[in-house]
Protein backbone atom coordinates (compact mmCIF):
# COMPACT_ATOMS: atom_id res chain seq x y z
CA UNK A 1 -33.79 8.90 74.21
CA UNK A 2 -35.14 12.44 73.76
CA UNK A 3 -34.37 15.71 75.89
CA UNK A 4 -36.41 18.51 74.76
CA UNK A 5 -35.62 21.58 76.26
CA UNK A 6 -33.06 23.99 76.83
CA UNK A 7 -32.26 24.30 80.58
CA UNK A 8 -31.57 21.39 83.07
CA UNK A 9 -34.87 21.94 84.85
CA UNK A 10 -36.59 22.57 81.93
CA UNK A 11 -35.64 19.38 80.57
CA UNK A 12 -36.64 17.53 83.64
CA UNK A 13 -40.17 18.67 83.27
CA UNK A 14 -40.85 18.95 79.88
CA UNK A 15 -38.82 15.79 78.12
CA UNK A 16 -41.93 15.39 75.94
CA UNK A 17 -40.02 13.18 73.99
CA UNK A 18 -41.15 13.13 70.63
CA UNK A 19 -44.88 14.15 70.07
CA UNK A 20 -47.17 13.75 72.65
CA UNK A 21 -50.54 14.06 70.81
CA UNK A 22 -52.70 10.88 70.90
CA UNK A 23 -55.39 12.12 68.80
CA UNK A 24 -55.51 10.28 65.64
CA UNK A 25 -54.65 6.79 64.23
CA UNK A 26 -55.14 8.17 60.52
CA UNK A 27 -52.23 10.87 60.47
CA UNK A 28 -50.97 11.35 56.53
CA UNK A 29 -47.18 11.44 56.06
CA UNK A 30 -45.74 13.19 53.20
CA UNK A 31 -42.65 11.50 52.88
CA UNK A 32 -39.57 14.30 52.24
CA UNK A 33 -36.64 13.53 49.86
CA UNK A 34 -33.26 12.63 50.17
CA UNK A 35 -31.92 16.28 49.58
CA UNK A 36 -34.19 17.46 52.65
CA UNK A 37 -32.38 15.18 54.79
CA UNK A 38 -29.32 15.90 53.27
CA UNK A 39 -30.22 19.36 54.33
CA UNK A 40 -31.55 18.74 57.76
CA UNK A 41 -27.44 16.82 58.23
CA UNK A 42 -25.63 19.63 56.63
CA UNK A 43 -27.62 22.50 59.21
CA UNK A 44 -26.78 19.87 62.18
CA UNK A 45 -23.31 20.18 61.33
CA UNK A 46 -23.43 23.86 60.70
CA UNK A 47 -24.87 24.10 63.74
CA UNK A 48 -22.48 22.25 65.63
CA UNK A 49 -19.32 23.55 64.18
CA UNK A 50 -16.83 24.73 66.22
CA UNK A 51 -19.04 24.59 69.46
CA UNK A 52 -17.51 21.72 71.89
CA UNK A 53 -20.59 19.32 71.31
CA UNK A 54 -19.96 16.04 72.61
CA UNK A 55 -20.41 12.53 70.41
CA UNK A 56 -24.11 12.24 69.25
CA UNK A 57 -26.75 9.02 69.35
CA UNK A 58 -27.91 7.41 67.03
CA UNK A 59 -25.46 5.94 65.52
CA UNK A 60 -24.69 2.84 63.21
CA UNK A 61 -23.37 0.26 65.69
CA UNK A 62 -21.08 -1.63 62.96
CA UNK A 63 -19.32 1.04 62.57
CA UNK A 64 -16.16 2.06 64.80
CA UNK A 65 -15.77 4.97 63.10
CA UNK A 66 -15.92 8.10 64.97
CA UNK A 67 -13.28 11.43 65.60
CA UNK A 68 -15.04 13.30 68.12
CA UNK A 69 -12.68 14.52 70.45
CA UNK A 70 -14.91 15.27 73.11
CA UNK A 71 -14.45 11.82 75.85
CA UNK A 72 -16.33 12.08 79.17
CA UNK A 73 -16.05 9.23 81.95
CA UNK A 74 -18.23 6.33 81.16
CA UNK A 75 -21.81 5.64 83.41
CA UNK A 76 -21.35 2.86 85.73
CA UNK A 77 -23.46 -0.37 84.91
CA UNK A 78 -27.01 -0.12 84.88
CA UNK A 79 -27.43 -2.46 87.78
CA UNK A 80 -25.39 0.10 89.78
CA UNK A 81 -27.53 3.04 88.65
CA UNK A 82 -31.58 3.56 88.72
CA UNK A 83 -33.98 3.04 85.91
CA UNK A 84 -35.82 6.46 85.93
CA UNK A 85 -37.36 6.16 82.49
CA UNK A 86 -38.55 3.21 79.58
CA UNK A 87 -40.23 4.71 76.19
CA UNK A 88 -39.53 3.14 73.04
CA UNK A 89 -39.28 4.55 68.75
CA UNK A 90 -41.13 3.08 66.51
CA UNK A 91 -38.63 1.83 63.90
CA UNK A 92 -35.05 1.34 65.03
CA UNK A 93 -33.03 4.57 66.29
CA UNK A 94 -29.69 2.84 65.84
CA UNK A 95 -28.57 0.77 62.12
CA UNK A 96 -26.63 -2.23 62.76
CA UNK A 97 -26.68 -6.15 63.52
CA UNK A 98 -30.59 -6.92 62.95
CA UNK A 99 -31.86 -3.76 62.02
CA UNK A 100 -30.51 -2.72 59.25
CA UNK A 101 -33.60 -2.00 56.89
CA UNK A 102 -34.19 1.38 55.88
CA UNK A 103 -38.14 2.54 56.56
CA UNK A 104 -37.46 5.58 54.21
CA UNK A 105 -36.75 8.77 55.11
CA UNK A 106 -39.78 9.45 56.47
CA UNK A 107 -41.85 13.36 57.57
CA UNK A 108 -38.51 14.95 58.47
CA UNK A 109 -39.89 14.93 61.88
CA UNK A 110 -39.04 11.39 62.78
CA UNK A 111 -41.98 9.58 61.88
CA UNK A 112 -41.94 6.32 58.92
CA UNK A 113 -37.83 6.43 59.25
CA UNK A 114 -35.79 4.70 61.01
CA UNK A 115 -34.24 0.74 61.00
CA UNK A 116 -36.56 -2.47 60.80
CA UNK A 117 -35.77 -5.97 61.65
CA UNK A 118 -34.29 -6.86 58.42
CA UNK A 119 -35.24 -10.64 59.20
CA UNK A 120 -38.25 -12.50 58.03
CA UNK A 121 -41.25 -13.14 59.60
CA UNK A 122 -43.84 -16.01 59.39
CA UNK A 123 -47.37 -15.44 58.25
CA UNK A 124 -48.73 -16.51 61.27
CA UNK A 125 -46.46 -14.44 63.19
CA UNK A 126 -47.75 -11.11 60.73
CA UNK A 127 -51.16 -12.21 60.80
CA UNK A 128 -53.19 -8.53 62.07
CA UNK A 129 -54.68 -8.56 65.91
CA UNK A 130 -58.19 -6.47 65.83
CA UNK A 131 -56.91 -4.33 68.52
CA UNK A 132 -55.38 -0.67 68.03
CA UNK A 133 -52.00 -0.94 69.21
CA UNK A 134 -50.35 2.40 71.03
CA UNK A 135 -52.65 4.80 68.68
CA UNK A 136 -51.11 8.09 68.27
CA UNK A 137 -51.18 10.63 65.90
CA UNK A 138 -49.05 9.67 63.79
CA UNK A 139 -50.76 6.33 63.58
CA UNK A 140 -50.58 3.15 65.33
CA UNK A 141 -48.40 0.29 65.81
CA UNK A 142 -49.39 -3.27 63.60
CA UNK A 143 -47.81 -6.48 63.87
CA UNK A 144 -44.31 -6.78 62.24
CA UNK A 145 -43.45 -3.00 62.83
CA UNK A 146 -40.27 -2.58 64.59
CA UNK A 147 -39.90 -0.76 68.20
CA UNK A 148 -36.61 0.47 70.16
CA UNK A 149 -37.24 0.56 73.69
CA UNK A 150 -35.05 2.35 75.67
CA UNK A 151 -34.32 1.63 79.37
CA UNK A 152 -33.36 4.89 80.44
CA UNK A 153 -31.04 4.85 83.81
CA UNK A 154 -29.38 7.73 85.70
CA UNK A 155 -26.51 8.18 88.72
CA UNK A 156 -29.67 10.26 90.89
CA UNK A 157 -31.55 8.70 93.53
CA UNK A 158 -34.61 8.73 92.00
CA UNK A 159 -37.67 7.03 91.15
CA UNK A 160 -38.74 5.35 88.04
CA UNK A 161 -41.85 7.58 86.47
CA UNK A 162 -43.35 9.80 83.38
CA UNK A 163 -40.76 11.43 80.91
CA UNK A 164 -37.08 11.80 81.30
CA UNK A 165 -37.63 14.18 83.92
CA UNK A 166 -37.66 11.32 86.09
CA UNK A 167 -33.96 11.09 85.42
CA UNK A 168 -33.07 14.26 87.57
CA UNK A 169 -33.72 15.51 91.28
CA UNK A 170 -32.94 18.38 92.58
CA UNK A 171 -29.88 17.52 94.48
CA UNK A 172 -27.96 16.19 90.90
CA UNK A 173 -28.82 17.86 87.56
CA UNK A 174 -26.15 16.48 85.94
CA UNK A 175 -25.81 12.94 86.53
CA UNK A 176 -24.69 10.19 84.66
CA UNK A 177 -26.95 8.59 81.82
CA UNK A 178 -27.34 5.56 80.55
CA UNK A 179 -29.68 4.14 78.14
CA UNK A 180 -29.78 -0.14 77.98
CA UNK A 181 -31.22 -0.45 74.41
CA UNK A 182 -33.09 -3.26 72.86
CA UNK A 183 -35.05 -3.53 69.47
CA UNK A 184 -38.59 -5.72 69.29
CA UNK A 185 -40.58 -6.48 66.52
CA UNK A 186 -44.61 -7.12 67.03
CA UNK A 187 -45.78 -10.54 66.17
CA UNK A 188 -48.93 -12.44 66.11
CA UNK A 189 -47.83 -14.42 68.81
CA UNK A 190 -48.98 -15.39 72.32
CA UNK A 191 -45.80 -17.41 73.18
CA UNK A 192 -43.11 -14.35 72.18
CA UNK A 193 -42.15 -11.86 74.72
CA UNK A 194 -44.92 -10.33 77.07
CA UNK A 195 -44.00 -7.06 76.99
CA UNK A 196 -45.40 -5.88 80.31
CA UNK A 197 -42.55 -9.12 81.69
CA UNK A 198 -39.60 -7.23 79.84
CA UNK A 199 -40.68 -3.54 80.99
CA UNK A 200 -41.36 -4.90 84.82
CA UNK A 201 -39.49 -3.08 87.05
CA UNK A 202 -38.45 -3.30 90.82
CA UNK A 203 -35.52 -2.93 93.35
CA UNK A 204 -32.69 -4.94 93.33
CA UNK A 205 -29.67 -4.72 95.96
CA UNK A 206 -31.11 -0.89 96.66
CA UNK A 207 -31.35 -0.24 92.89
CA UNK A 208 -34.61 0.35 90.65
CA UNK A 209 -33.99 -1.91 87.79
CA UNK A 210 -35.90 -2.70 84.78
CA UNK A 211 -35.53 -6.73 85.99
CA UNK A 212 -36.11 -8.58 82.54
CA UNK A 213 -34.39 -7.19 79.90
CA UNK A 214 -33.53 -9.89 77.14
CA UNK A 215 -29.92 -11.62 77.85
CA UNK A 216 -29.80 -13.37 74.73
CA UNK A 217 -29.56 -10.94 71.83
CA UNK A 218 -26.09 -10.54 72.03
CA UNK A 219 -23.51 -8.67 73.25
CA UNK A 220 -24.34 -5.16 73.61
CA UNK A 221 -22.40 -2.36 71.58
CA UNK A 222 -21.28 0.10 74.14
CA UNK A 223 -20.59 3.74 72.90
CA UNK A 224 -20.24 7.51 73.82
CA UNK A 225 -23.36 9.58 72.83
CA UNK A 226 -25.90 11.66 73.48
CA UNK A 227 -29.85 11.91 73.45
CA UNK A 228 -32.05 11.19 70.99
CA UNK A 229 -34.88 12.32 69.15
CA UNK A 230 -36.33 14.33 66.28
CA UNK A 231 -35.77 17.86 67.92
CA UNK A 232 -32.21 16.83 67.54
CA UNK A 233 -32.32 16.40 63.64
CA UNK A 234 -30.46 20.06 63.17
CA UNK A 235 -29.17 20.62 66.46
CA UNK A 236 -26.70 18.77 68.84
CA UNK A 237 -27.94 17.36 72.04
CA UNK A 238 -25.80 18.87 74.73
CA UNK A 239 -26.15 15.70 77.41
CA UNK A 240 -23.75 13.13 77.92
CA UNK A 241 -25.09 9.29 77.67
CA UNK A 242 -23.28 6.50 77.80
CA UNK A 243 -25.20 3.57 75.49
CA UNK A 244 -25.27 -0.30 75.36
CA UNK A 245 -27.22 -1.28 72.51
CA UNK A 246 -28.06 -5.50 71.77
CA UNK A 247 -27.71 -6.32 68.45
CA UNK A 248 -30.35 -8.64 68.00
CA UNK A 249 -34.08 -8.23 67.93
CA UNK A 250 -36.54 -10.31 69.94
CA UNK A 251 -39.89 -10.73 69.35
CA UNK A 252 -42.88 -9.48 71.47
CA UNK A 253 -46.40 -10.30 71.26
CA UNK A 254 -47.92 -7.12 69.73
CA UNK A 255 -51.18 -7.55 72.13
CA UNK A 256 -49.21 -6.93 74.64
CA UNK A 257 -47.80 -3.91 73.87
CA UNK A 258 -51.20 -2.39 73.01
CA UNK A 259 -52.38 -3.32 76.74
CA UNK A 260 -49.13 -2.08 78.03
CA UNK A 261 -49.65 1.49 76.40
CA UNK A 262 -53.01 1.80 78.20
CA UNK A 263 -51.41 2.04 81.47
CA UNK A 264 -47.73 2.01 82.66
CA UNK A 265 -45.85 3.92 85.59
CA UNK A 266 -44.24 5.75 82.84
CA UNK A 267 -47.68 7.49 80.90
CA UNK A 268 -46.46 6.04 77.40
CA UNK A 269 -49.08 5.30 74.88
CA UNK A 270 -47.27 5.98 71.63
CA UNK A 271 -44.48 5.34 69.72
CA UNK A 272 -42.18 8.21 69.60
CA UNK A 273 -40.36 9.67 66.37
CA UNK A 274 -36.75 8.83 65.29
CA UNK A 275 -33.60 10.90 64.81
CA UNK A 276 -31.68 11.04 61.67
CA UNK A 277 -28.73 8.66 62.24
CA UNK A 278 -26.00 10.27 63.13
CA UNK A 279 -23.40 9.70 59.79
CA UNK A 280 -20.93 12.61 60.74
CA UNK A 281 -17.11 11.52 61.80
CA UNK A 282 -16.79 14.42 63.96
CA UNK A 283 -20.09 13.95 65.82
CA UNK A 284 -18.97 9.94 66.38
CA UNK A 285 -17.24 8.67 69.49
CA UNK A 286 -14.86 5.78 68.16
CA UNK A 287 -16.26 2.38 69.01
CA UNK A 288 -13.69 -0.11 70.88
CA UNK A 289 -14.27 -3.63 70.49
């Protein structure tokens, strides 16, 4: 879930979340090495020293570790809030239960890192579809890549639409986030998840909800944190969001996500970059089981 700006209205109309250009499907990645991200973690925590920044996303959801002292009151359930946004990573944001396979460290932008469904896959399941899927420039999606999708839902009365900015009004800048958060991996299937049936959206008891969001991946991880995104690699994210991530993947026929990038409510077309996982004690709510 990426912010990227520096005021509230700012963010409300720029939340470009993470590379918006759409130009290019052939986009060459030199991969940086571990010391760079080692780097990119030590300015992040420079940078956040001493400040009052509030627990940060992603995060490895096995984990319970976490010493931030910062606690703020938790966002109600997302059936008692409105969906204002749904985007999705390509590769995992979060580490934990099924996606816990390392995609490399990646541009040092957010791009070819991440978590993948560390699960296997049949060979008619990664046979390739002759379709583009999501093209961006940073290349496109192909079947057994792994997405994050994040249902993005706010306190405001709002309406669900393009960007994050959709999260705010004028009347609430500051109201309560929370992202519902479930990993997919493409297949070569016509029988998996349609993914235009698990982004459909509509009102329920006065509410905009997303209305299918898988119910059988398990129990969702719920933790303190913040946004997301690349931006964020060397900086904290000053919001507040209260998380709920499932720990299993499901799978989703990869045709369908191409068609479903070539027109949504929300203008998404590509996959957006990754933030470093957050490894830092101080920068970690404590998970309660």
């Amino acid at each position: 879930m990426k912010f990227a700006a520096t005021s509230a209205l700012t963010v409300v109309t720029a939340l470009a979340l993470s590379g918006c250009a759409t130009t290019s499907s052939h986009h060459e990645t030199k991969i940086v090495s571990d010391n760079h991200i080692s780097e990119q973690r030590a300015n992040l925590a420079a940078s956040t020293e001493g400040k009052g920044f509030g627990p940060q996303s992603p995060r490895d959801i096995d984990s319970v570790e976490g010493s931030n002292p910062l606690v703020f009151n938790e966002a109600p359930a997302y059936t008692e809030m409105n969906l204002c946004n749904i985007h999705f990573h390509k590769n995992a944001e979060h580490k934990g239960g099924e996606f816990t396979t390392y995609a490399g460290n990646g541009d040092g932008h957010g791009f070819k890192s991440g978590y993948k469904y560390s699960g296997t896959l049949t060979a008619k399941e990664l046979a390739p579809v002759a379709q583009e899927i999501c093209p961006g420039e940073h290349g496109a999606l192909s079947v057994g890549d792994t997405i994050e999708v994040h249902y993005v839902h706010s306190s405001a009365q709002i309406e669900p639409g393009p960007t994050l900015g959709s999260c705010l009004n004028e009347t609430i800048k500051n109201p309560q986030l929370r992202v519902e958060t479930q990993v997919y991996v493409l297949v070569n299937d016509a029988n998996a998840l349609d993914f235009a049936d698990v982004t459909k959206h509509g009102k329920v008891n006065g509410f905009y909800q997303a209305l299918n969001i898988p119910d059988d991946t398990g129990t969702p991880i719920q933790y303190a944190g913040s946004t997301t995104g690349p931006s964020y690699n060397e900086a904290g994210s000053p919001f507040q969001v209260s998380w709920s991530v499932r720990p299993k993947v499901a799978k989703v026929d990869a045709k369908t996500v191409g068609a479903w990038c070539k027109g949504n409510a929300f203008d998404e077309d590509h996959a957006h970059g990754v933030r470093n996982l957050i490894v830092n004690p101080s920068l970690l709510s404590e998970i309660v089981r």
